[in-house]
PDB file of N, CA and C in Angstrom:
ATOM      1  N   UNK A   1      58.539 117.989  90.825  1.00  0.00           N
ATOM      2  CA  UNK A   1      58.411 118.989  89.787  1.00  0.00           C
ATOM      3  C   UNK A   1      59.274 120.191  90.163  1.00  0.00           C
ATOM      4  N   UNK A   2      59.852 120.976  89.012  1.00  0.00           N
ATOM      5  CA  UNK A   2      60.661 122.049  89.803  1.00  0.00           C
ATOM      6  C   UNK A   2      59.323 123.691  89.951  1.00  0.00           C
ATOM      7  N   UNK A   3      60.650 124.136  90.451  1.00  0.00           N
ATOM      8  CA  UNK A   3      59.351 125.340  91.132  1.00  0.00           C
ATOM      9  C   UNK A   3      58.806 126.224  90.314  1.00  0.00           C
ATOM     10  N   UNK A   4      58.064 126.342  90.633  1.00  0.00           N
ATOM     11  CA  UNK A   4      56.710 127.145  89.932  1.00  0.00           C
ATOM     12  C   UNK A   4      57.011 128.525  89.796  1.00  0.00           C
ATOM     13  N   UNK A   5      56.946 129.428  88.737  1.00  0.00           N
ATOM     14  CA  UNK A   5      57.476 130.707  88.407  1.00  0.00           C
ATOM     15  C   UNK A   5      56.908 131.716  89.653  1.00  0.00           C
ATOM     16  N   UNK A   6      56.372 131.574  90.042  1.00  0.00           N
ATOM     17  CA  UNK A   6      55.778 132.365  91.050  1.00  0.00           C
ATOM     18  C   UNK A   6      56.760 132.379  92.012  1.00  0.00           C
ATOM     19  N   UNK A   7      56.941 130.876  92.461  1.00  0.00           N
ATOM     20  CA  UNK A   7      57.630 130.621  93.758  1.00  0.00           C
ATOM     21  C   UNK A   7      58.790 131.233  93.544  1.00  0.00           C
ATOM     22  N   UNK A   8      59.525 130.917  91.998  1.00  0.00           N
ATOM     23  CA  UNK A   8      61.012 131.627  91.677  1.00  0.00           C
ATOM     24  C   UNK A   8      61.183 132.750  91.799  1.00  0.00           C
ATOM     25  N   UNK A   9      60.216 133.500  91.367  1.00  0.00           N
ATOM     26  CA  UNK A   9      59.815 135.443  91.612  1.00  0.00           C
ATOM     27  C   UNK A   9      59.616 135.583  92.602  1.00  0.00           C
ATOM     28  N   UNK A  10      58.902 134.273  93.934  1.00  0.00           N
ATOM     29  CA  UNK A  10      59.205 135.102  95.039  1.00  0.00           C
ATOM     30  C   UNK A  10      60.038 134.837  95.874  1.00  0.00           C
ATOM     31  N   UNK A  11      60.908 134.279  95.578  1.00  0.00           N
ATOM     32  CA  UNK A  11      62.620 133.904  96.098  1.00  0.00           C
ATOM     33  C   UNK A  11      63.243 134.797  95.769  1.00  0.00           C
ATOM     34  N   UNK A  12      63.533 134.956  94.006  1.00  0.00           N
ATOM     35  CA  UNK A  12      64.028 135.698  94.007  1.00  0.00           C
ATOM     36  C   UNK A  12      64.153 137.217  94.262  1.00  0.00           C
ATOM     37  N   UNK A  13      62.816 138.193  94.948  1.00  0.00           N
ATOM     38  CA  UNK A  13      62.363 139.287  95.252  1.00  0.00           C
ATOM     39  C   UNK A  13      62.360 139.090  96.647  1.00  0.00           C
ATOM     40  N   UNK A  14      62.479 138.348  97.456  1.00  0.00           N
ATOM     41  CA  UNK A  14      62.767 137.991  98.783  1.00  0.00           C
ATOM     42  C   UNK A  14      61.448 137.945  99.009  1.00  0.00           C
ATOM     43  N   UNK A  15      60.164 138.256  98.678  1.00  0.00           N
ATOM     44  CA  UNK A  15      59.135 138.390  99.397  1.00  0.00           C
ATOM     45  C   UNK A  15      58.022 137.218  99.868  1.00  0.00           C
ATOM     46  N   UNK A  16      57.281 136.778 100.902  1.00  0.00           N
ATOM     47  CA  UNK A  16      56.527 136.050 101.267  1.00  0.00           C
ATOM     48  C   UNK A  16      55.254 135.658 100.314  1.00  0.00           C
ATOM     49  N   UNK A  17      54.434 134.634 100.141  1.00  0.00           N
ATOM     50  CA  UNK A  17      53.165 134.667  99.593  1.00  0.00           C
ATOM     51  C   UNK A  17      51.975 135.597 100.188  1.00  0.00           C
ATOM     52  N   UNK A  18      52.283 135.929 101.132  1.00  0.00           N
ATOM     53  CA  UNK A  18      51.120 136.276 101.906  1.00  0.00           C
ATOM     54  C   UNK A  18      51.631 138.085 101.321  1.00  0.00           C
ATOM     55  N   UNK A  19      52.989 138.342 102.087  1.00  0.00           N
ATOM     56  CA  UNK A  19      53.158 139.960 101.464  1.00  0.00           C
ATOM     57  C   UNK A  19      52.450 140.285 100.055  1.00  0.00           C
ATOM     58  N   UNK A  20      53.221 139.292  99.371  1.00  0.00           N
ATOM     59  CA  UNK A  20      52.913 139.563  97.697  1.00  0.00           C
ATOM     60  C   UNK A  20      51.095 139.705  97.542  1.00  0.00           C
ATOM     61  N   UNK A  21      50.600 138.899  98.249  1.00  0.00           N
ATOM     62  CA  UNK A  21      48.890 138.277  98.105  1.00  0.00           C
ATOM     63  C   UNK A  21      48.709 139.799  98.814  1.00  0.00           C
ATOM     64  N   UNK A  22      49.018 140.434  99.750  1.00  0.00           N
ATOM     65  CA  UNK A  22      48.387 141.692 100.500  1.00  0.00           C
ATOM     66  C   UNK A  22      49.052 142.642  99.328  1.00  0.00           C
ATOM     67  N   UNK A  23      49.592 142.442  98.859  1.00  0.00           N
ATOM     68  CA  UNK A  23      50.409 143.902  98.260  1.00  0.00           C
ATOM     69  C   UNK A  23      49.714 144.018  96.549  1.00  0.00           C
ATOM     70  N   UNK A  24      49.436 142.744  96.370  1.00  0.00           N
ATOM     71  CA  UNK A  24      48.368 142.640  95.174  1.00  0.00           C
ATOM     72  C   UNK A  24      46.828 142.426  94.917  1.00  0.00           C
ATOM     73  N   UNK A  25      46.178 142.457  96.301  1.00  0.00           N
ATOM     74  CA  UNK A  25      44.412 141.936  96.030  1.00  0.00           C
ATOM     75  C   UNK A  25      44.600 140.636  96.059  1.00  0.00           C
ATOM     76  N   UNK A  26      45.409 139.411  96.328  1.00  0.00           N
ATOM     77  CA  UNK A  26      45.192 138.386  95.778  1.00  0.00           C
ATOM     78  C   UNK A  26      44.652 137.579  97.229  1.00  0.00           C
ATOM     79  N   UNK A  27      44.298 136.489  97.331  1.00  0.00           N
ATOM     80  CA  UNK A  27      44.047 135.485  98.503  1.00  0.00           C
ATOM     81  C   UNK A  27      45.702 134.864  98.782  1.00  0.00           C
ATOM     82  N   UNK A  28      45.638 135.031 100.010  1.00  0.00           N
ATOM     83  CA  UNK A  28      47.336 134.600 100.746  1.00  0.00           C
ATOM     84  C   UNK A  28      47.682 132.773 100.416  1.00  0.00           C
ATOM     85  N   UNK A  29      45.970 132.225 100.382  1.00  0.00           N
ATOM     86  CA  UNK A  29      45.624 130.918 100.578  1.00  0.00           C
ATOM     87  C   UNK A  29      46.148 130.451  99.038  1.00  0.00           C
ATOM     88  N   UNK A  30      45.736 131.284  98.355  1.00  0.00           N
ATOM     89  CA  UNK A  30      45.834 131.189  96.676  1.00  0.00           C
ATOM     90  C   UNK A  30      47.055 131.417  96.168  1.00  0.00           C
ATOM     91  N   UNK A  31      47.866 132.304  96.387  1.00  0.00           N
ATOM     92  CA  UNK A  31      48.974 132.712  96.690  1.00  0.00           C
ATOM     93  C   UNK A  31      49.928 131.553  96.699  1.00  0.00           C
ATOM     94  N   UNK A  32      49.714 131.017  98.178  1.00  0.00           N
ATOM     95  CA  UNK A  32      50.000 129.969  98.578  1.00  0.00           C
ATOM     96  C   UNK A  32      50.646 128.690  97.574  1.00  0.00           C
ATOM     97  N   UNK A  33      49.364 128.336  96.933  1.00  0.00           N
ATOM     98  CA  UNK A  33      49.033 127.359  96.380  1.00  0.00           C
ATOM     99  C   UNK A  33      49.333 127.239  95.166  1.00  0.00           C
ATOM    100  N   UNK A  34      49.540 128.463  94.172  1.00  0.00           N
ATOM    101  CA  UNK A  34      50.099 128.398  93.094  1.00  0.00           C
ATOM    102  C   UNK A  34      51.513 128.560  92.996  1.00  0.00           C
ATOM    103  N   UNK A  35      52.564 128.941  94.575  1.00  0.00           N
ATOM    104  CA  UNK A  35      53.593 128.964  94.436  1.00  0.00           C
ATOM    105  C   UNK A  35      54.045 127.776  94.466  1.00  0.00           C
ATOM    106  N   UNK A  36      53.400 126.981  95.252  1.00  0.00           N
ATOM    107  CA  UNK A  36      53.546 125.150  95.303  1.00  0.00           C
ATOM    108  C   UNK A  36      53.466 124.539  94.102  1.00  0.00           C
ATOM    109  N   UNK A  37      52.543 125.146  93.561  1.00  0.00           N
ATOM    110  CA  UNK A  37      52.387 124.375  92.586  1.00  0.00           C
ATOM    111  C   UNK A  37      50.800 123.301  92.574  1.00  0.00           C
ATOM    112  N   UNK A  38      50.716 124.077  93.942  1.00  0.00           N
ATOM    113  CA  UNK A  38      49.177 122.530  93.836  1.00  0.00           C
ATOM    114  C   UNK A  38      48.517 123.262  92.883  1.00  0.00           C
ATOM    115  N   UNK A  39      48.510 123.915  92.642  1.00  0.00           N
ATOM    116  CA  UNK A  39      47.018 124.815  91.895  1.00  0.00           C
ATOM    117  C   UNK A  39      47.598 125.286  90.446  1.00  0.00           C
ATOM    118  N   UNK A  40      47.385 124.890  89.130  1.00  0.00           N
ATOM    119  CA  UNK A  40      47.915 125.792  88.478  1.00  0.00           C
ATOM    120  C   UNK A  40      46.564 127.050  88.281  1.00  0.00           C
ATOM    121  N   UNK A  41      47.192 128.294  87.869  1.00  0.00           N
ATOM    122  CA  UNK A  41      46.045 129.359  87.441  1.00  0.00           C
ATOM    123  C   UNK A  41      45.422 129.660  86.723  1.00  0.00           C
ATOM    124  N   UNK A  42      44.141 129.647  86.287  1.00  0.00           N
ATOM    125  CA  UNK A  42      43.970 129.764  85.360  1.00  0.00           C
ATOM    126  C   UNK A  42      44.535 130.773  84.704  1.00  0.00           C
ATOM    127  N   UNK A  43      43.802 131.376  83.447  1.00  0.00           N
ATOM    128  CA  UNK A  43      44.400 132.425  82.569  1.00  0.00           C
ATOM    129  C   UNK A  43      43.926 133.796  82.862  1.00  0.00           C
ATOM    130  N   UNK A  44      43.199 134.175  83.447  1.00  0.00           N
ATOM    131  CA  UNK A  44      43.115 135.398  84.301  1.00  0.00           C
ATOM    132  C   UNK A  44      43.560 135.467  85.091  1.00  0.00           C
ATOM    133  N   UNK A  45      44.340 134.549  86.344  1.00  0.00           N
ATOM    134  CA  UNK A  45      45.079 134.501  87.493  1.00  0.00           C
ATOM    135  C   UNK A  45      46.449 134.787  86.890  1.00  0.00           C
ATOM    136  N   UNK A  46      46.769 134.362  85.710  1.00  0.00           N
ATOM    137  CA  UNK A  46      48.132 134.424  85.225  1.00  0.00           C
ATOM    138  C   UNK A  46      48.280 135.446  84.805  1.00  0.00           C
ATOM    139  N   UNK A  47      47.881 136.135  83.831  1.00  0.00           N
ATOM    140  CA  UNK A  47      47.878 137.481  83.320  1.00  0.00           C
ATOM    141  C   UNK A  47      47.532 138.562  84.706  1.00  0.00           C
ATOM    142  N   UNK A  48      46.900 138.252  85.705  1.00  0.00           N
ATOM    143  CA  UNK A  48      47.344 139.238  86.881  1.00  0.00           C
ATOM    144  C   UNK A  48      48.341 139.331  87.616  1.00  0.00           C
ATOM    145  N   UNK A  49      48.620 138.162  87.794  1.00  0.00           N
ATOM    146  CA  UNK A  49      50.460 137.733  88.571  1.00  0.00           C
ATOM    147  C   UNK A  49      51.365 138.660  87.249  1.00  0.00           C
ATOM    148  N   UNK A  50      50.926 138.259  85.770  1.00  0.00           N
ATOM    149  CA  UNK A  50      52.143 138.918  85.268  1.00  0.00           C
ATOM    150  C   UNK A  50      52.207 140.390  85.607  1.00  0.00           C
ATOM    151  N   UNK A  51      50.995 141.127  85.519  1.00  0.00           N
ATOM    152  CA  UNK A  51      50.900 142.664  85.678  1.00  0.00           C
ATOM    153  C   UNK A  51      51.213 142.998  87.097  1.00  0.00           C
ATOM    154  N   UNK A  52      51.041 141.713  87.856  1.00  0.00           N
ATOM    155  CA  UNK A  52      51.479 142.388  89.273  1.00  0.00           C
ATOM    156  C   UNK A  52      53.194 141.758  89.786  1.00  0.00           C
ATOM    157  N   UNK A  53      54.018 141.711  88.598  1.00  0.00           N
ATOM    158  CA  UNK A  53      55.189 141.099  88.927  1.00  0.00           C
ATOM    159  C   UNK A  53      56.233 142.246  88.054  1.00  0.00           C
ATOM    160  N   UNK A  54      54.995 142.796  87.461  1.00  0.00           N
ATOM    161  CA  UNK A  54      55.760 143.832  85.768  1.00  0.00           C
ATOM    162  C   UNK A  54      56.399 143.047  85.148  1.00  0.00           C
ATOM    163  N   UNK A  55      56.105 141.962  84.597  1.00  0.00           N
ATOM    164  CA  UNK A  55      56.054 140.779  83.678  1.00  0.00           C
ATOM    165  C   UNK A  55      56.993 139.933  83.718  1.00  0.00           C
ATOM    166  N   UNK A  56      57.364 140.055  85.124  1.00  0.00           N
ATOM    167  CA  UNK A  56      58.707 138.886  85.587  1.00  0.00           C
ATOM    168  C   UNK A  56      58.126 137.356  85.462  1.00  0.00           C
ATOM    169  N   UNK A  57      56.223 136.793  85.638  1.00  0.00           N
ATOM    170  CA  UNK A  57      55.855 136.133  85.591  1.00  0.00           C
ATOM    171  C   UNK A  57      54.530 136.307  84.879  1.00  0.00           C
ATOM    172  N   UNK A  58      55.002 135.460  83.496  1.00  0.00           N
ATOM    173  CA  UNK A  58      54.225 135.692  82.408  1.00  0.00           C
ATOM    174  C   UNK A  58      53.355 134.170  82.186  1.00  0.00           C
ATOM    175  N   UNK A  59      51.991 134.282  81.293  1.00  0.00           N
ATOM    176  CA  UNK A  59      51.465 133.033  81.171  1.00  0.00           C
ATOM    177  C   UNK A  59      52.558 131.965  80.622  1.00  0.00           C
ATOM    178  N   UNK A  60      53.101 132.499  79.457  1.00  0.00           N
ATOM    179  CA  UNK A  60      53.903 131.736  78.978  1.00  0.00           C
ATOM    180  C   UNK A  60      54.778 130.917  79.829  1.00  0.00           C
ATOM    181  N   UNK A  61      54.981 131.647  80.919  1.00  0.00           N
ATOM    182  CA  UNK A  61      56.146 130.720  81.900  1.00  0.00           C
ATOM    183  C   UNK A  61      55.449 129.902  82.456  1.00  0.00           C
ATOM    184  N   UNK A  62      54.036 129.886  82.745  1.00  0.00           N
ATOM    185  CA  UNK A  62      53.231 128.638  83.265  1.00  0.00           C
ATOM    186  C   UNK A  62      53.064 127.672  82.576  1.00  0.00           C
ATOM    187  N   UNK A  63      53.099 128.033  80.732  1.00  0.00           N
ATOM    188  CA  UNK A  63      52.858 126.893  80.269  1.00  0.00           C
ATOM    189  C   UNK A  63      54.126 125.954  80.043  1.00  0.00           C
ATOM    190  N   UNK A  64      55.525 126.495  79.972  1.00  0.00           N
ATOM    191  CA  UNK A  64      56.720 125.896  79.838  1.00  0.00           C
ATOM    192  C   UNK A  64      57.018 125.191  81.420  1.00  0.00           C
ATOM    193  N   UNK A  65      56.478 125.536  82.626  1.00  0.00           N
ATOM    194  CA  UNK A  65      56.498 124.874  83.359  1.00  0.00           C
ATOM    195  C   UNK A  65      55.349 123.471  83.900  1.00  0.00           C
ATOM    196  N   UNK A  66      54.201 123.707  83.546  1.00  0.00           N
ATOM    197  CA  UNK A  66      53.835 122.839  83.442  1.00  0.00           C
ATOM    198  C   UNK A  66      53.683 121.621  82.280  1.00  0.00           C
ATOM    199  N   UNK A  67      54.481 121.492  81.084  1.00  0.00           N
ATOM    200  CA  UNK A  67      54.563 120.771  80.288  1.00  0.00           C
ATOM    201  C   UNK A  67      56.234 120.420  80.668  1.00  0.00           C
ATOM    202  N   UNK A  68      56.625 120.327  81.866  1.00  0.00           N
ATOM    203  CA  UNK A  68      57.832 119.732  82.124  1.00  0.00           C
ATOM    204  C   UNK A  68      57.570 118.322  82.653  1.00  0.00           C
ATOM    205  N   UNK A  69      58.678 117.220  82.376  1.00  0.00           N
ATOM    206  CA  UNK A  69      58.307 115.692  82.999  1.00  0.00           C
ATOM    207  C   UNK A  69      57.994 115.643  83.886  1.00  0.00           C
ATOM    208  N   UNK A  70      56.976 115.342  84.919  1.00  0.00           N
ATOM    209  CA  UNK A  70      57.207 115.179  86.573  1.00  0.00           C
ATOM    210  C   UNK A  70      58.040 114.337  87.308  1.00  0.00           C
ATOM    211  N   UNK A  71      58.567 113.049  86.425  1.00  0.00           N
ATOM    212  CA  UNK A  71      59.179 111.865  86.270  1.00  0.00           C
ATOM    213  C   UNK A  71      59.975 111.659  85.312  1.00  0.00           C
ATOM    214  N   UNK A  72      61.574 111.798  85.543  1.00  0.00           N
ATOM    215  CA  UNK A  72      62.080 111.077  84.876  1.00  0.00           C
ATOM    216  C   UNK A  72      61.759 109.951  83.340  1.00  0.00           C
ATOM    217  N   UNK A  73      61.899 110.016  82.304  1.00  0.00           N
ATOM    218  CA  UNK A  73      61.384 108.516  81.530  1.00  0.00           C
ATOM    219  C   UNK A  73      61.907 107.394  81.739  1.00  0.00           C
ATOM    220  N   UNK A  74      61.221 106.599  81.851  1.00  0.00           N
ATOM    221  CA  UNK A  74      61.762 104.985  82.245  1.00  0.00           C
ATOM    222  C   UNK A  74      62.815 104.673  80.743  1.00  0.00           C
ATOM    223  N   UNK A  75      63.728 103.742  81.083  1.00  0.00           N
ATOM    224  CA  UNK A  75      64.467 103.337  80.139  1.00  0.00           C
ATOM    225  C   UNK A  75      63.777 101.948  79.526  1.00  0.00           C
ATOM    226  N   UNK A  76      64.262 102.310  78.090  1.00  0.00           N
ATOM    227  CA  UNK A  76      63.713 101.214  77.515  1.00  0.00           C
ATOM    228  C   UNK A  76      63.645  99.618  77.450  1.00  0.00           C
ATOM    229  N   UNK A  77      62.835  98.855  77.851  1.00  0.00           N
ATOM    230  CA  UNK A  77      63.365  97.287  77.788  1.00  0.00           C
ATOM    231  C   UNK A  77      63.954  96.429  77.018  1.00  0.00           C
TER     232      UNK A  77
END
């Protein structure tokens, strides 16, 4: 799957999960996990990432990323 808006915001801002998680109230563990991607957030987790990004990462970008293929489509027989 490609990377998770979080993870992209925090590449592209240079900053760590754990900085960002201390610099916002958030859990480092949680943090973590939604930059991976294991976790998506719910909709209060998302709308706080956006206010704590100043809307570089918005719900909307969670939902265009998770309705992406994970797989390739097989070709037809």
């Amino acid at each position: 799957m490609s990377k998770t808006p979080l993870r992209r915001y925090l590449e592209d801002s240079d900053q760590s999960a754990e900085a960002f998680a201390a610099r916002h109230h958030f859990s480092p563990w949680t943090i973590r996990h939604y930059a991976r991607g294991d976790k998506m957030p719910s909709f209060k987790a998302q709308s706080a990432i956006s206010a704590a990004t100043d809307g570089a990462v918005t719900p909307n970008d969670w939902m265009e990323w998770s309705s992406r293929p994970t797989k390739p489509a097989s070709a037809a027989a």
